[in-house]
N, C-alpha and C. Protein backbone atom coordinates (compact mmCIF):
# COMPACT_ATOMS: atom_id res chain seq x y z
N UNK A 1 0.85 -1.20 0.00
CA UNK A 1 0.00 0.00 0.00
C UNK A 1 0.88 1.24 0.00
N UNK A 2 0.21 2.20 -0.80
CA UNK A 2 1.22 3.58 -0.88
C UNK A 2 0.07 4.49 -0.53
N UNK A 3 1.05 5.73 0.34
CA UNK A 3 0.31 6.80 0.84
C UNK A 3 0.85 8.05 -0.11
N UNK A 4 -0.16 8.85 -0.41
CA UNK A 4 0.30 10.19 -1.01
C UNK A 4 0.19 11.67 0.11
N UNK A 5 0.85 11.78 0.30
CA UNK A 5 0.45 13.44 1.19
C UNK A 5 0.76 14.66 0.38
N UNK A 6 0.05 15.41 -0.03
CA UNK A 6 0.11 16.71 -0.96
C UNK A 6 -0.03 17.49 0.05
N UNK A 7 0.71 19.17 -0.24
CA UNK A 7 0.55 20.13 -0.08
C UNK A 7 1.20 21.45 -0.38
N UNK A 8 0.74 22.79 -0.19
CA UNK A 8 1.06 23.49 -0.91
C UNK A 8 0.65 24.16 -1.73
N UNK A 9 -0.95 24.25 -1.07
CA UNK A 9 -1.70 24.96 -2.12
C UNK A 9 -2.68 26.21 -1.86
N UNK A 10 -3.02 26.66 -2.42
CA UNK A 10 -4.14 27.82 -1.43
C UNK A 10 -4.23 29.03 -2.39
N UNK A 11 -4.27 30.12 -1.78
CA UNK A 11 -5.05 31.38 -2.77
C UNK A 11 -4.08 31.96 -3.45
N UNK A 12 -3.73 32.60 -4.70
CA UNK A 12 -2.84 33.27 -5.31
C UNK A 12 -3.47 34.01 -6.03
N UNK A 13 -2.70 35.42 -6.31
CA UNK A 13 -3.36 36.36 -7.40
C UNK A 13 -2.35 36.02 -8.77
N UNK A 14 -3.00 36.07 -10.20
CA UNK A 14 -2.62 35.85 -11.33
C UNK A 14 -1.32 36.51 -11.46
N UNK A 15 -0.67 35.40 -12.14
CA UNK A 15 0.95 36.32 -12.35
C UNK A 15 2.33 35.43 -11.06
N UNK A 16 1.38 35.35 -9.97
CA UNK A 16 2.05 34.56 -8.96
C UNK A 16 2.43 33.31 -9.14
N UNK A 17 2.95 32.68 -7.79
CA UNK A 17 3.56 31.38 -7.97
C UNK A 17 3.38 30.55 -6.85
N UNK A 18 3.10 29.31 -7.02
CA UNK A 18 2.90 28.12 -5.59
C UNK A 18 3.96 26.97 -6.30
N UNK A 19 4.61 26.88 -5.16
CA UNK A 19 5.05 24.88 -5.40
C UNK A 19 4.54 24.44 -3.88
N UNK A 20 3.94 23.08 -5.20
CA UNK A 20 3.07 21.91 -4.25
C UNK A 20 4.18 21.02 -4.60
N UNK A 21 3.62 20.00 -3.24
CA UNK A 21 4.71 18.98 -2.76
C UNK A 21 3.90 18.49 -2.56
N UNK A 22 4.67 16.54 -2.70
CA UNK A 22 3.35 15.78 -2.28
C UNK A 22 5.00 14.42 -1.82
N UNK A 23 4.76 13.67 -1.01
CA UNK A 23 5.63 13.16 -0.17
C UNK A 23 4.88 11.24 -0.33
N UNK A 24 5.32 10.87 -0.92
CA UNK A 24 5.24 9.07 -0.77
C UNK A 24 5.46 8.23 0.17
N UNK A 25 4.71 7.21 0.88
CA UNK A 25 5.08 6.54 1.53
C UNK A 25 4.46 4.80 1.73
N UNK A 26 5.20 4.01 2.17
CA UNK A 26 4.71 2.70 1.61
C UNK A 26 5.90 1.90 1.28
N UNK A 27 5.18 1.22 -0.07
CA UNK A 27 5.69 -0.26 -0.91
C UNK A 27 5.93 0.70 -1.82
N UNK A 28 7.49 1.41 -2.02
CA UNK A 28 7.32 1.92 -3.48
C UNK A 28 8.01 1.20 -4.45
N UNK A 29 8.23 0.54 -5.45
CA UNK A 29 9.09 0.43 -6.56
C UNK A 29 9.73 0.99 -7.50
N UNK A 30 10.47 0.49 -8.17
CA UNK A 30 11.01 1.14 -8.70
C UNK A 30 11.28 0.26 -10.39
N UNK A 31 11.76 0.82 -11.97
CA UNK A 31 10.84 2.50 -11.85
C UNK A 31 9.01 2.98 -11.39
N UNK A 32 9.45 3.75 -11.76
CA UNK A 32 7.78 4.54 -11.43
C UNK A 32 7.99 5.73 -11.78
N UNK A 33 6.52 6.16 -11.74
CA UNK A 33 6.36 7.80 -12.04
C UNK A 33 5.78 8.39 -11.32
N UNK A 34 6.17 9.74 -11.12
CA UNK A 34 4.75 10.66 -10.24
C UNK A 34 4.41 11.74 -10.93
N UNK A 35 3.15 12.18 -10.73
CA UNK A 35 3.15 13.36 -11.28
C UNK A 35 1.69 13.96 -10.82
N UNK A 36 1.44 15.17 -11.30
CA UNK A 36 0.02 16.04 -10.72
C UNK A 36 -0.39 15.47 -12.19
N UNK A 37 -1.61 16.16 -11.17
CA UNK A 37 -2.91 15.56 -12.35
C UNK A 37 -3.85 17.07 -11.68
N UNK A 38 -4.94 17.59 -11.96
CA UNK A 38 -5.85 18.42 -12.13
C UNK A 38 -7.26 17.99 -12.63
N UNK A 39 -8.45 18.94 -11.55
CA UNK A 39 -9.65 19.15 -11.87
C UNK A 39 -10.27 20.14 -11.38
N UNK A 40 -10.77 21.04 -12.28
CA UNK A 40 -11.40 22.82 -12.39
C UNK A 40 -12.63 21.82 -12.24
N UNK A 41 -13.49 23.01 -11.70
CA UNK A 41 -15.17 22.74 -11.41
C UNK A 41 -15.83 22.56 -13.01
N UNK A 42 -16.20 21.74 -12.93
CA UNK A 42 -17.22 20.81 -14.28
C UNK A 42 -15.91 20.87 -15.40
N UNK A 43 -14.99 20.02 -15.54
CA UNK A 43 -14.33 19.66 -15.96
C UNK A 43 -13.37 18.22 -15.94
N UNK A 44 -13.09 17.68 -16.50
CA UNK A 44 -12.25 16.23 -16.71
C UNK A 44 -11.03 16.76 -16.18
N UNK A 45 -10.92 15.43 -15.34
CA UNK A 45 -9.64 15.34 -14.34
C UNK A 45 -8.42 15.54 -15.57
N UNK A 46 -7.31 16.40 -15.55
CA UNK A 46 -6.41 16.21 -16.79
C UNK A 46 -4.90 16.00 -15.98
N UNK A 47 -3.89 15.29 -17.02
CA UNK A 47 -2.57 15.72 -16.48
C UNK A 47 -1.81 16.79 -16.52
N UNK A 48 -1.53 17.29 -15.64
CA UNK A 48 -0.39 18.31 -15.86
C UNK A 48 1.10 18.61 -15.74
N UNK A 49 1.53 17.20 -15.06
CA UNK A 49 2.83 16.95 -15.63
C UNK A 49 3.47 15.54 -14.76
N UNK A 50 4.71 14.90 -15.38
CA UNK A 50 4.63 13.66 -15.04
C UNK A 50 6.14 13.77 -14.91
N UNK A 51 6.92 12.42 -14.11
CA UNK A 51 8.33 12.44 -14.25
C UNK A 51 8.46 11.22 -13.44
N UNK A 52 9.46 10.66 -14.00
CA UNK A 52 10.05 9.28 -13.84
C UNK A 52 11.05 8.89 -13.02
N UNK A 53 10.78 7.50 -12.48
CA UNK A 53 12.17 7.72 -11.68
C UNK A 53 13.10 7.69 -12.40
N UNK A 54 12.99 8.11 -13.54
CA UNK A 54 14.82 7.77 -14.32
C UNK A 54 15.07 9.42 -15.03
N UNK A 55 13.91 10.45 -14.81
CA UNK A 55 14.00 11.56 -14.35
C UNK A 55 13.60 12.13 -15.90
N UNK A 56 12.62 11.67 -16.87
CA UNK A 56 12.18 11.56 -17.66
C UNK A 56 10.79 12.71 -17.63
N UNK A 57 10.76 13.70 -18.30
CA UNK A 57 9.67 14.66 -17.51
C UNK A 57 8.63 14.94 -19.14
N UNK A 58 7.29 14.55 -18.40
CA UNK A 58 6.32 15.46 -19.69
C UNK A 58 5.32 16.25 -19.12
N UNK A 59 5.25 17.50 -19.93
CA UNK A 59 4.39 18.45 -19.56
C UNK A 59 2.90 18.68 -20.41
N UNK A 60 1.85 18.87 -19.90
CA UNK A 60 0.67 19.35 -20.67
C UNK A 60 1.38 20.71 -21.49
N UNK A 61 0.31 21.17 -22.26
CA UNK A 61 0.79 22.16 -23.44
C UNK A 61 0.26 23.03 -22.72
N UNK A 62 -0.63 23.37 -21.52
CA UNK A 62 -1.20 24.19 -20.32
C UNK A 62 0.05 24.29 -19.87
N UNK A 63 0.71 23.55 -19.39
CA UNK A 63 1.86 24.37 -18.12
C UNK A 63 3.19 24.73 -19.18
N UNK A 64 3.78 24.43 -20.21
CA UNK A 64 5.13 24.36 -19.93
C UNK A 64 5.65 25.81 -20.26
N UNK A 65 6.83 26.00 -19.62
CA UNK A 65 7.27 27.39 -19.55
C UNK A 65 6.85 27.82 -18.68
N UNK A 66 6.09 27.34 -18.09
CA UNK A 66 5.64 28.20 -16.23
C UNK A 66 5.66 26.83 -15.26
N UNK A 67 5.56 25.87 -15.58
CA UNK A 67 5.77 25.06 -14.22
C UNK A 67 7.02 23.91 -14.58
N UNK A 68 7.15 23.66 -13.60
CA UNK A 68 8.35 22.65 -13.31
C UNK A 68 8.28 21.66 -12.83
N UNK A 69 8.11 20.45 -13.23
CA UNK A 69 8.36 19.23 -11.83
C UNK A 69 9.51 18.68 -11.74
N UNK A 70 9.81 17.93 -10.19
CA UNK A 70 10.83 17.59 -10.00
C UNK A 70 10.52 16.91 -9.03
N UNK A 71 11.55 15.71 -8.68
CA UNK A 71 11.32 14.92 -7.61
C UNK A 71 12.80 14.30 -7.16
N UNK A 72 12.68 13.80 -5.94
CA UNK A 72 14.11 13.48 -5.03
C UNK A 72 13.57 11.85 -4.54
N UNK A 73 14.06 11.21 -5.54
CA UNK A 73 13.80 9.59 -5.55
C UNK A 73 14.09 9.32 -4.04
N UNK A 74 14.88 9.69 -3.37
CA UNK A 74 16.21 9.26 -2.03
C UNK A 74 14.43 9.50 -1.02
N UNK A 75 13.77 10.27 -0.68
CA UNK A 75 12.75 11.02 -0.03
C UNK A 75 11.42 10.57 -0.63
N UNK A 76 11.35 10.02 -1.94
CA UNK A 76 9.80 9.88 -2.73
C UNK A 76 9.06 10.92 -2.57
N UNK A 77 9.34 12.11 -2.93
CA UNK A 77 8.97 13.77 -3.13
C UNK A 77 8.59 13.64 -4.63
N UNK A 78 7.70 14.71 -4.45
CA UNK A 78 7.69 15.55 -6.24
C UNK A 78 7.13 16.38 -5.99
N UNK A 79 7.85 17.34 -6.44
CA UNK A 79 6.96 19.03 -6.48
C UNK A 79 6.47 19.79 -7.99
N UNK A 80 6.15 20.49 -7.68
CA UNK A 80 5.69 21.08 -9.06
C UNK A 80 5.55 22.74 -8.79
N UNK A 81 6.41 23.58 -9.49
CA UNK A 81 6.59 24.67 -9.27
C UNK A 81 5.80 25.65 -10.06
N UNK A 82 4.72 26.08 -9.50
CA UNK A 82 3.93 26.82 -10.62
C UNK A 82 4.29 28.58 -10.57
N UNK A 83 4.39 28.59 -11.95
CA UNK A 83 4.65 30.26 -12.46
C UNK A 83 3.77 30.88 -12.97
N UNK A 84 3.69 32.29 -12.71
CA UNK A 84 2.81 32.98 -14.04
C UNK A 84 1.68 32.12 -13.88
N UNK A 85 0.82 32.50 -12.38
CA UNK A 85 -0.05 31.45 -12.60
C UNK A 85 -1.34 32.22 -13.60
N UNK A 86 -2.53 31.42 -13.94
CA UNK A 86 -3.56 32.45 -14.24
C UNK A 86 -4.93 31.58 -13.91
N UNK A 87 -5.76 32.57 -14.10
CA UNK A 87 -7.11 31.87 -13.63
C UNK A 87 -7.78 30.45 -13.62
N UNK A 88 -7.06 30.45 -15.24
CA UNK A 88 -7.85 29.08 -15.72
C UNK A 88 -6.84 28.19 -14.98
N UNK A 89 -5.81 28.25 -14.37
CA UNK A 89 -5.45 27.42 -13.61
C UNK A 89 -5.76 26.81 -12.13
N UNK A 90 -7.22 27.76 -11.53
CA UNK A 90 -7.85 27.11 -10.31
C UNK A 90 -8.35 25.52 -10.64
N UNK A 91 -8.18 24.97 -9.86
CA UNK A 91 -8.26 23.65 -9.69
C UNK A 91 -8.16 22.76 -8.52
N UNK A 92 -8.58 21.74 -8.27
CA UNK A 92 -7.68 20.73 -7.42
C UNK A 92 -6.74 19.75 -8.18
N UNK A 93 -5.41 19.64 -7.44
CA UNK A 93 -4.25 19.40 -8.20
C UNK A 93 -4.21 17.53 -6.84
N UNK A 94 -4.09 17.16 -8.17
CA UNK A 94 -3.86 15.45 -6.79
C UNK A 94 -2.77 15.17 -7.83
N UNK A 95 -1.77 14.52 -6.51
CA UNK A 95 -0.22 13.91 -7.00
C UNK A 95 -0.64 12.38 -7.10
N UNK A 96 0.33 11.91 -8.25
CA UNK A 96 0.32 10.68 -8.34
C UNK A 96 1.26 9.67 -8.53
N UNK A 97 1.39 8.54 -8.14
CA UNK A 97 2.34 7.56 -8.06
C UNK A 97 2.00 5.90 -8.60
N UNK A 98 2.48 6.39 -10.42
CA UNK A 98 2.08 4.62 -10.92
C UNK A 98 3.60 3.63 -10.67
N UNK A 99 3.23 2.92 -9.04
CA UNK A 99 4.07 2.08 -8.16
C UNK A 99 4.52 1.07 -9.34
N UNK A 100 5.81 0.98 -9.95
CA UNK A 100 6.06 0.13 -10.93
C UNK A 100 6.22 0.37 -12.45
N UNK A 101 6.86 -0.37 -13.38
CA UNK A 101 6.75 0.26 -14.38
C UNK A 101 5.06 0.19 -15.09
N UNK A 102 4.84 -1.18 -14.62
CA UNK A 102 3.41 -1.13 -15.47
C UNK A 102 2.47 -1.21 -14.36
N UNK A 103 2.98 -0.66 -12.84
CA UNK A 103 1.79 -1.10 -11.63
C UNK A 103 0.63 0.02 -11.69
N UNK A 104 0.15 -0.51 -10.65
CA UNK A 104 -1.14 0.15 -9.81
C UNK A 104 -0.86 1.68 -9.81
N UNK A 105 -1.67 2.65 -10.41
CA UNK A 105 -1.56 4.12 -10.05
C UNK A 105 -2.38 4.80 -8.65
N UNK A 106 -1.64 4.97 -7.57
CA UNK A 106 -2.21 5.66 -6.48
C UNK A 106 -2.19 7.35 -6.49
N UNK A 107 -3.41 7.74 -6.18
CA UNK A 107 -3.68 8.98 -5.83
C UNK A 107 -3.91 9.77 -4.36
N UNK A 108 -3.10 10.87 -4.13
CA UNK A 108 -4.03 11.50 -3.30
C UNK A 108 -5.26 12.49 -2.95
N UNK A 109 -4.58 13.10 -1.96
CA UNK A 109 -6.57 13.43 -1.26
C UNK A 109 -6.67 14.68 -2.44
N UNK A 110 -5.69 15.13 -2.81
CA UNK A 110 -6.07 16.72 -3.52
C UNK A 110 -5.57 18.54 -2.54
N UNK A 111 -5.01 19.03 -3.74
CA UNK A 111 -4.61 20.08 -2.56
C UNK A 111 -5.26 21.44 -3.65
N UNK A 112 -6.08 22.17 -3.14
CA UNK A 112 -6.79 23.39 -4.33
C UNK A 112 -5.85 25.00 -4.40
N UNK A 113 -5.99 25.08 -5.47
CA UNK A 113 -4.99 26.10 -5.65
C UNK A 113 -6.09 26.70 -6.78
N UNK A 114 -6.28 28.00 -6.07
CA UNK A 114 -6.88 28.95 -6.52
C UNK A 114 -6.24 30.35 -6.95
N UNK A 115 -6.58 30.45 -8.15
CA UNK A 115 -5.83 32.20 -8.86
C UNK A 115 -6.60 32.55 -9.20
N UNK A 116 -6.57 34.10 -8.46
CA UNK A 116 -7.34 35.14 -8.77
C UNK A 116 -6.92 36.29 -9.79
N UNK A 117 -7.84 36.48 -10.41
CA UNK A 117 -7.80 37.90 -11.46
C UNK A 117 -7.51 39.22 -10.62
């Protein structure tokens, strides 16, 4: 069993910046990936960026040039550094961890990050 703990999220005005962190714990394997994922009110859960343990990174065509992920295999961390945020980026952001190369994808609880105009 794997635990996700996110956080790092909360109110921002447009233009600003949050990094969320989300911290693993458990049965992890190795490789694997983590990454955020996103959902705005009446909208499909989407990805917004992913990275490997072999440090392999893809971004939605929404973030890149303003956010960053990164993670510290040694700790089972991944953060995601958001820039230049803007509106359409309110959401709840849940981190994720597919345990394995082809395993089980665990999620967590969700951390909301809201930008204001």
């Amino acid at each position: 069993q794997v635990q996700l703990v996110e956080s790092g999220g909360g109110l921002v005005q447009a233009g600003g910046s949050l990094r969320l962190s989300c911290a693993a714990s458990g049965s992890i394997f190795r490789p694997n990936a983590m990454g955020w994922y996103r959902q705005a009110p009446g909208k499909q859960r989407e990805l917004v960026a992913r990275i490997t343990s072999g440090g392999n990174t893809t971004y939605a065509d929404s973030g890149k040039g303003r956010f960053t992920i990164s993670r510290d295999n040694d700790k089972n961390t991944v953060h995601l550094q958001m820039n230049s945020l803007k509106p359409e980026d309110t959401a709840v952001y849940y981190c994720t961890l597919r345990n394995g190369e082809y395993g089980y994808t665990y999620w967590g609880q969700g951390t909301r990050v809201t930008v204001s105009s």
